[in-house]
Protein backbone atom coordinates (compact mmCIF):
# COMPACT_ATOMS: atom_id res chain seq x y z
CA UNK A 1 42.68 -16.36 -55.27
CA UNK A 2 42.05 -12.36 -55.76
CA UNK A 3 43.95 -10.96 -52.96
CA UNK A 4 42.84 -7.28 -53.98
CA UNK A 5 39.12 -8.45 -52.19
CA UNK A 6 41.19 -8.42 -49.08
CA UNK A 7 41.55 -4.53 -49.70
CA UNK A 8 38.55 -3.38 -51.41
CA UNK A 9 36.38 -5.64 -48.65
CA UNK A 10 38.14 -3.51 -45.57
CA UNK A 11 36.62 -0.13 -45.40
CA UNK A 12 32.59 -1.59 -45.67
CA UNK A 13 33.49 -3.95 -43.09
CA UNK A 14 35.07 -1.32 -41.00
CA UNK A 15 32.01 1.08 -41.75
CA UNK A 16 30.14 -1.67 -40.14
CA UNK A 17 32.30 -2.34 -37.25
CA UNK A 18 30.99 0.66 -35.30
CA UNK A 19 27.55 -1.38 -35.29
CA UNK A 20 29.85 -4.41 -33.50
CA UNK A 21 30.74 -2.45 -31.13
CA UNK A 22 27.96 -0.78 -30.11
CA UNK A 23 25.73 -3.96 -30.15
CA UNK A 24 28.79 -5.70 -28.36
CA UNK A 25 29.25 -2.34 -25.44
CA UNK A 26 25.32 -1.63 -25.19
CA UNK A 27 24.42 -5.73 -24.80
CA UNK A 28 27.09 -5.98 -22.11
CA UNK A 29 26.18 -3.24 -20.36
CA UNK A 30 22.41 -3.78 -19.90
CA UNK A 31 23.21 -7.32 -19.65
CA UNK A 32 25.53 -6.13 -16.24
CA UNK A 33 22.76 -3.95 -14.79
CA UNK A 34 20.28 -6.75 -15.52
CA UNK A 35 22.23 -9.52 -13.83
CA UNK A 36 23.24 -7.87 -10.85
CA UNK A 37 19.36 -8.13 -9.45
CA UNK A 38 19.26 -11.42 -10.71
CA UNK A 39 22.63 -12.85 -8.84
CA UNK A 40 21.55 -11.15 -5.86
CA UNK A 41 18.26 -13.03 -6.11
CA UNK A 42 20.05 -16.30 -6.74
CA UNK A 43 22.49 -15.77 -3.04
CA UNK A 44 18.76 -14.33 -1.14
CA UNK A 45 17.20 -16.42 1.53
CA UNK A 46 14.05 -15.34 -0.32
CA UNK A 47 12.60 -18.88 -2.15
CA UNK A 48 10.46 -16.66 -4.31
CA UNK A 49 13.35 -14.67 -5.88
CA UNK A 50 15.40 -17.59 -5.91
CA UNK A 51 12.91 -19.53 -8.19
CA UNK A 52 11.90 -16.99 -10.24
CA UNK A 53 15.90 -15.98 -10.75
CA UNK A 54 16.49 -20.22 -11.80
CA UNK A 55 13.84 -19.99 -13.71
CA UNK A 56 15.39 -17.19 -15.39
CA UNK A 57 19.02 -18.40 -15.89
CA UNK A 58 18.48 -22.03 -17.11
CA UNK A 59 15.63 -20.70 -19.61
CA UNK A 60 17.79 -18.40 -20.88
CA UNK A 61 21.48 -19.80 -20.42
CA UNK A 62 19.47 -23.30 -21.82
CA UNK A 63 18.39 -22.50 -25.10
CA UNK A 64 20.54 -20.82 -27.90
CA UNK A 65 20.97 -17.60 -28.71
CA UNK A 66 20.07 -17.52 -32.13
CA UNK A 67 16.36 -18.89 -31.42
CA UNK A 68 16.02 -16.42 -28.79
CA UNK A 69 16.78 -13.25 -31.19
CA UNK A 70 14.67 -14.42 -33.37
CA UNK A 71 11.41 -15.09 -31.01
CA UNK A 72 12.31 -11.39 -29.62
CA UNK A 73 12.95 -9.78 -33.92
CA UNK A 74 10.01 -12.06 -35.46
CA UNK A 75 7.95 -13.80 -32.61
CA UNK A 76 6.97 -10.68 -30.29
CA UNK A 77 5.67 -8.29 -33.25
CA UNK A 78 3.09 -11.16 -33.94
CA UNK A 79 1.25 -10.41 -30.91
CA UNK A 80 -1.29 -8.03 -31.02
CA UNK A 81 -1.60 -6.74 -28.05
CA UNK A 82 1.61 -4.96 -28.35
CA UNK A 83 1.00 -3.18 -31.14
CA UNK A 84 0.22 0.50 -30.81
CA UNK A 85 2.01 0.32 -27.24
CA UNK A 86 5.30 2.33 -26.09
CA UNK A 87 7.97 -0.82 -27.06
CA UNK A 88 6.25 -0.95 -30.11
CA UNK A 89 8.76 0.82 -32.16
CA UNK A 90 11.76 -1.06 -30.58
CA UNK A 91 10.10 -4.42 -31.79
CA UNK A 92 10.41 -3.63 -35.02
CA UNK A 93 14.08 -1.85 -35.34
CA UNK A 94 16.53 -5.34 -35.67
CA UNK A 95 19.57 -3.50 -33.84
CA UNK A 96 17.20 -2.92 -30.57
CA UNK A 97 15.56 -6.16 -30.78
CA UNK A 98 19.66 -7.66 -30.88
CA UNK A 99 20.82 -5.49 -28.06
CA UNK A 100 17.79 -6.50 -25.52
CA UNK A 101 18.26 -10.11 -26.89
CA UNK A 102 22.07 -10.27 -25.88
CA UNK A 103 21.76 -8.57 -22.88
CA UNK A 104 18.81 -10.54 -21.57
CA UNK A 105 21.06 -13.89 -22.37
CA UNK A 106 23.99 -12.16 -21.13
CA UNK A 107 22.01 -11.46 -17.83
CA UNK A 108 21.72 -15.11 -16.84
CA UNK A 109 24.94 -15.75 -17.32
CA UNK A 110 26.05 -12.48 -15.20
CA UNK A 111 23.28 -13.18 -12.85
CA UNK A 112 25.30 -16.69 -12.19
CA UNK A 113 28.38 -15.34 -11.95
CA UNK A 114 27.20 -12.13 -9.25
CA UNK A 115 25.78 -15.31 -7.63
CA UNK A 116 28.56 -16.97 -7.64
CA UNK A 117 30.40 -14.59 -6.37
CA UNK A 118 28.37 -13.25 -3.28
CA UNK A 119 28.02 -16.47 -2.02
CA UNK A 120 31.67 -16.98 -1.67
CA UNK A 121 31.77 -14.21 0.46
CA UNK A 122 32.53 -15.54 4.12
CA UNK A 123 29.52 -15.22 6.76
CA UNK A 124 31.64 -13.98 8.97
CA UNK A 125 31.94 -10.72 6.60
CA UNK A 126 28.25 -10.21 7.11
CA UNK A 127 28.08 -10.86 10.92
CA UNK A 128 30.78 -8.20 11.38
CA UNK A 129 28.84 -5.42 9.16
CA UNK A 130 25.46 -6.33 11.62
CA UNK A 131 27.89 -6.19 14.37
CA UNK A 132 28.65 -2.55 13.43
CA UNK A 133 24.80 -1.40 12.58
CA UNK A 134 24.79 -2.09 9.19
CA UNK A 135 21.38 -2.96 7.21
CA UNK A 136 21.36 -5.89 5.21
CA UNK A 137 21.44 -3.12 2.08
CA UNK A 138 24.35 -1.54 3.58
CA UNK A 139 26.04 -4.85 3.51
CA UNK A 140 25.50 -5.88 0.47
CA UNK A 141 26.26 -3.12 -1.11
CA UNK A 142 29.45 -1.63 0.69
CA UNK A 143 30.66 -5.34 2.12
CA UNK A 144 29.34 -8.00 -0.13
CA UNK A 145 29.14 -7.48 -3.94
CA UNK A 146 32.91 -4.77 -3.46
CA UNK A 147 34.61 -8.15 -2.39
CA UNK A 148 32.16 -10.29 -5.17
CA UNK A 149 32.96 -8.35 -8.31
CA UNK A 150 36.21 -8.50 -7.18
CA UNK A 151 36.60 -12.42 -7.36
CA UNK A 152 34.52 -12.46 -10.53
CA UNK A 153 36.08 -9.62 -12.20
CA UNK A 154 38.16 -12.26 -14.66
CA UNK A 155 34.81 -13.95 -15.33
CA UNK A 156 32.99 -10.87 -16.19
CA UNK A 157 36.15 -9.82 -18.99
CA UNK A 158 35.41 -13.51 -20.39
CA UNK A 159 31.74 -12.32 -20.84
CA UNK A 160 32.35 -9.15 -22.77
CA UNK A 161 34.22 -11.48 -24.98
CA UNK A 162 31.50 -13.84 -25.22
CA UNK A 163 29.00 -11.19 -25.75
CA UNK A 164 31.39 -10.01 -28.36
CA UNK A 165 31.42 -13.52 -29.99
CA UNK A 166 27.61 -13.56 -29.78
CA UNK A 167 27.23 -10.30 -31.69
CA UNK A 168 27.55 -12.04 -35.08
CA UNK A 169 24.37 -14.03 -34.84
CA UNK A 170 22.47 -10.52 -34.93
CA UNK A 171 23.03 -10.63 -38.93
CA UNK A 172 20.33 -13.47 -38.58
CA UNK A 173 17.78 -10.47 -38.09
CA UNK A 174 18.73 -8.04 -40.47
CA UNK A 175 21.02 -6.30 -38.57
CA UNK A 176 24.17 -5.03 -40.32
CA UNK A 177 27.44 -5.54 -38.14
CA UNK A 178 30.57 -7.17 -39.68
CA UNK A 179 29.25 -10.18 -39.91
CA UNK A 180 25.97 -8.94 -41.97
CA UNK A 181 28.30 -7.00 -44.27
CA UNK A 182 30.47 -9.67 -44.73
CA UNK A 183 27.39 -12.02 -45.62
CA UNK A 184 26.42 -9.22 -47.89
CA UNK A 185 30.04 -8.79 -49.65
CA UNK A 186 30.05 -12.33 -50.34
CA UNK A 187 26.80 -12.88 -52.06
CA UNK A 188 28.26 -10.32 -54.39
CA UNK A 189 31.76 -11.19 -54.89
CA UNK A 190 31.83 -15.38 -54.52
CA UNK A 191 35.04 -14.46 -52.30
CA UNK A 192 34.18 -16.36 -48.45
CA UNK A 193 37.56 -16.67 -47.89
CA UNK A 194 38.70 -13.45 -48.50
CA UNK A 195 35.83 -11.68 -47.19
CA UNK A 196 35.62 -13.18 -43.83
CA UNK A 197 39.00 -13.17 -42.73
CA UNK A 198 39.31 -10.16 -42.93
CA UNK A 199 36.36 -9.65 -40.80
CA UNK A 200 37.82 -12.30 -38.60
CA UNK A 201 40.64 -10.12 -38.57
CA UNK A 202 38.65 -7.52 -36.81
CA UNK A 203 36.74 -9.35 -34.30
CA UNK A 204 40.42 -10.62 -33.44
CA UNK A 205 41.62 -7.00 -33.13
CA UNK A 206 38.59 -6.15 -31.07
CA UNK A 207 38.78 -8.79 -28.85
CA UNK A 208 42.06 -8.35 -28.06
CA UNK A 209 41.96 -4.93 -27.13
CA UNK A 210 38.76 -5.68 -25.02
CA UNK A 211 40.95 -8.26 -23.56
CA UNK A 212 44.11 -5.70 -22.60
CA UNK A 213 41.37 -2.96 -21.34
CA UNK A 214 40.02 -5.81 -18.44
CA UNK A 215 43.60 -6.61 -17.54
CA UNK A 216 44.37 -3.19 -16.65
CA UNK A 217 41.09 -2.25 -14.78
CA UNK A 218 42.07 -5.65 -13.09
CA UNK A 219 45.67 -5.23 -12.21
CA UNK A 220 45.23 -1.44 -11.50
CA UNK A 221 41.55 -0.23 -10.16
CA UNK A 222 41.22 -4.03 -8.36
CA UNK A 223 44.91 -4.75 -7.61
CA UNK A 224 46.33 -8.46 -6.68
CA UNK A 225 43.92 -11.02 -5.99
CA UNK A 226 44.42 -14.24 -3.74
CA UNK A 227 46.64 -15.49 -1.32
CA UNK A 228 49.33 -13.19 -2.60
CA UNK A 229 47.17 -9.80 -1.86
CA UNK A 230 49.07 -9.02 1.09
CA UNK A 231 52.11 -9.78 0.53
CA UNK A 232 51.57 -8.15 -3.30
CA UNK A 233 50.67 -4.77 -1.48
């Protein structure tokens, strides 16, 4: 075993960790702003938003990632209606294509969890906030989804991991993160082992840093949560 590919294979596969990261903060965060509409469809009284927000989650939460990056990378720029338009230009560039791929897949998972979430919310929290004057907006948004993302705030840590995790399958369009340098490193050097633990090595350090960020914000901007709130504070 050549332990000096362990070296020589760490700065490209750092150089290409900045495309992990981005992929991995950009996917989560659309896939946050996308899923909040979606869970609040899936807690409505509306049966129209509710179906269509289903529809959504086991579509996309039932088929795998990987087939879904590709449909978006190779399937959409087949159709020619699309060509010439304004998203044009994003069809064609494979780190776009990745980011909207994750995030839409993220989404229905986030959409599930936001779900989740506001229904767990006691009634008795809303018929207090009409009690006062509040619209069902004002509700929602100062009453309801504080005290949701604040029972699914774990959940939505695990998620950034997960999207995290997904990340590598964007190599499978062209897109150069860790893992597409690492697939690239290896065809050259015949060194799998070597090569992709140390890029292992990174996702590991990533993760757990992403990991230690969400326990703060938890412990500090959300403070105790459960039975032990009160007596905590």
């Amino acid at each position: 075993m050549n332990f000096d590919i362990f070296a020589s294979t760490f700065m490209p596969l750092l150089a290409a960790f900045g495309t992990t990261i981005a992929l991995t903060i950009f996917g989560f965060a659309f896939g946050q702003i996308l899923g909040l509409p979606v869970g609040i469809a899936l807690s409505s009284n509306s049966t129209t938003a509710k179906t269509l927000a289903r529809i959504y989650t086991f579509v996309w939460r039932g088929t795998p990632l990987l087939v879904q990056l590709l449909i978006i990378y190779y399937g959409l720029p087949r159709l020619t209606l699309l060509k010439g338009t304004v998203i044009w230009p994003f069809l064609i560039a494979p780190l776009v294509c990745a980011t909207i791929g994750i995030a839409l897949n993220s989404a229905a998972y986030t959409g599930a969890l936001v779900g989740g979430g506001i229904q767990r919310v006691a009634a008795g929290q809303r018929e207090a906030a009409q009690t006062l004057g509040f619209s069902k907006w004002q509700t929602l948004r100062y009453i309801i989804l504080p005290q949701a993302y604040r029972s699914i705030f774990p959940a939505i840590g695990n998620e950034f991991i997960l999207v995290m995790k997904a990340s590598t399958l964007a190599s499978a369009i062209a897109v150069m993160d860790v893992t597409g340098a690492a697939r690239s490193i290896v065809a050259q050097t015949y060194a799998p082992f070597q090569v992709f633990a140390v890029a292992g090595l990174l996702y590991f350090v990533f993760g757990s840093i992403a990991g230690q960020v969400f326990r703060f914000l938890e412990a500090r901007r959300l403070g105790p949560i459960g039975p032990g709130a009160a007596s905590a504070s």
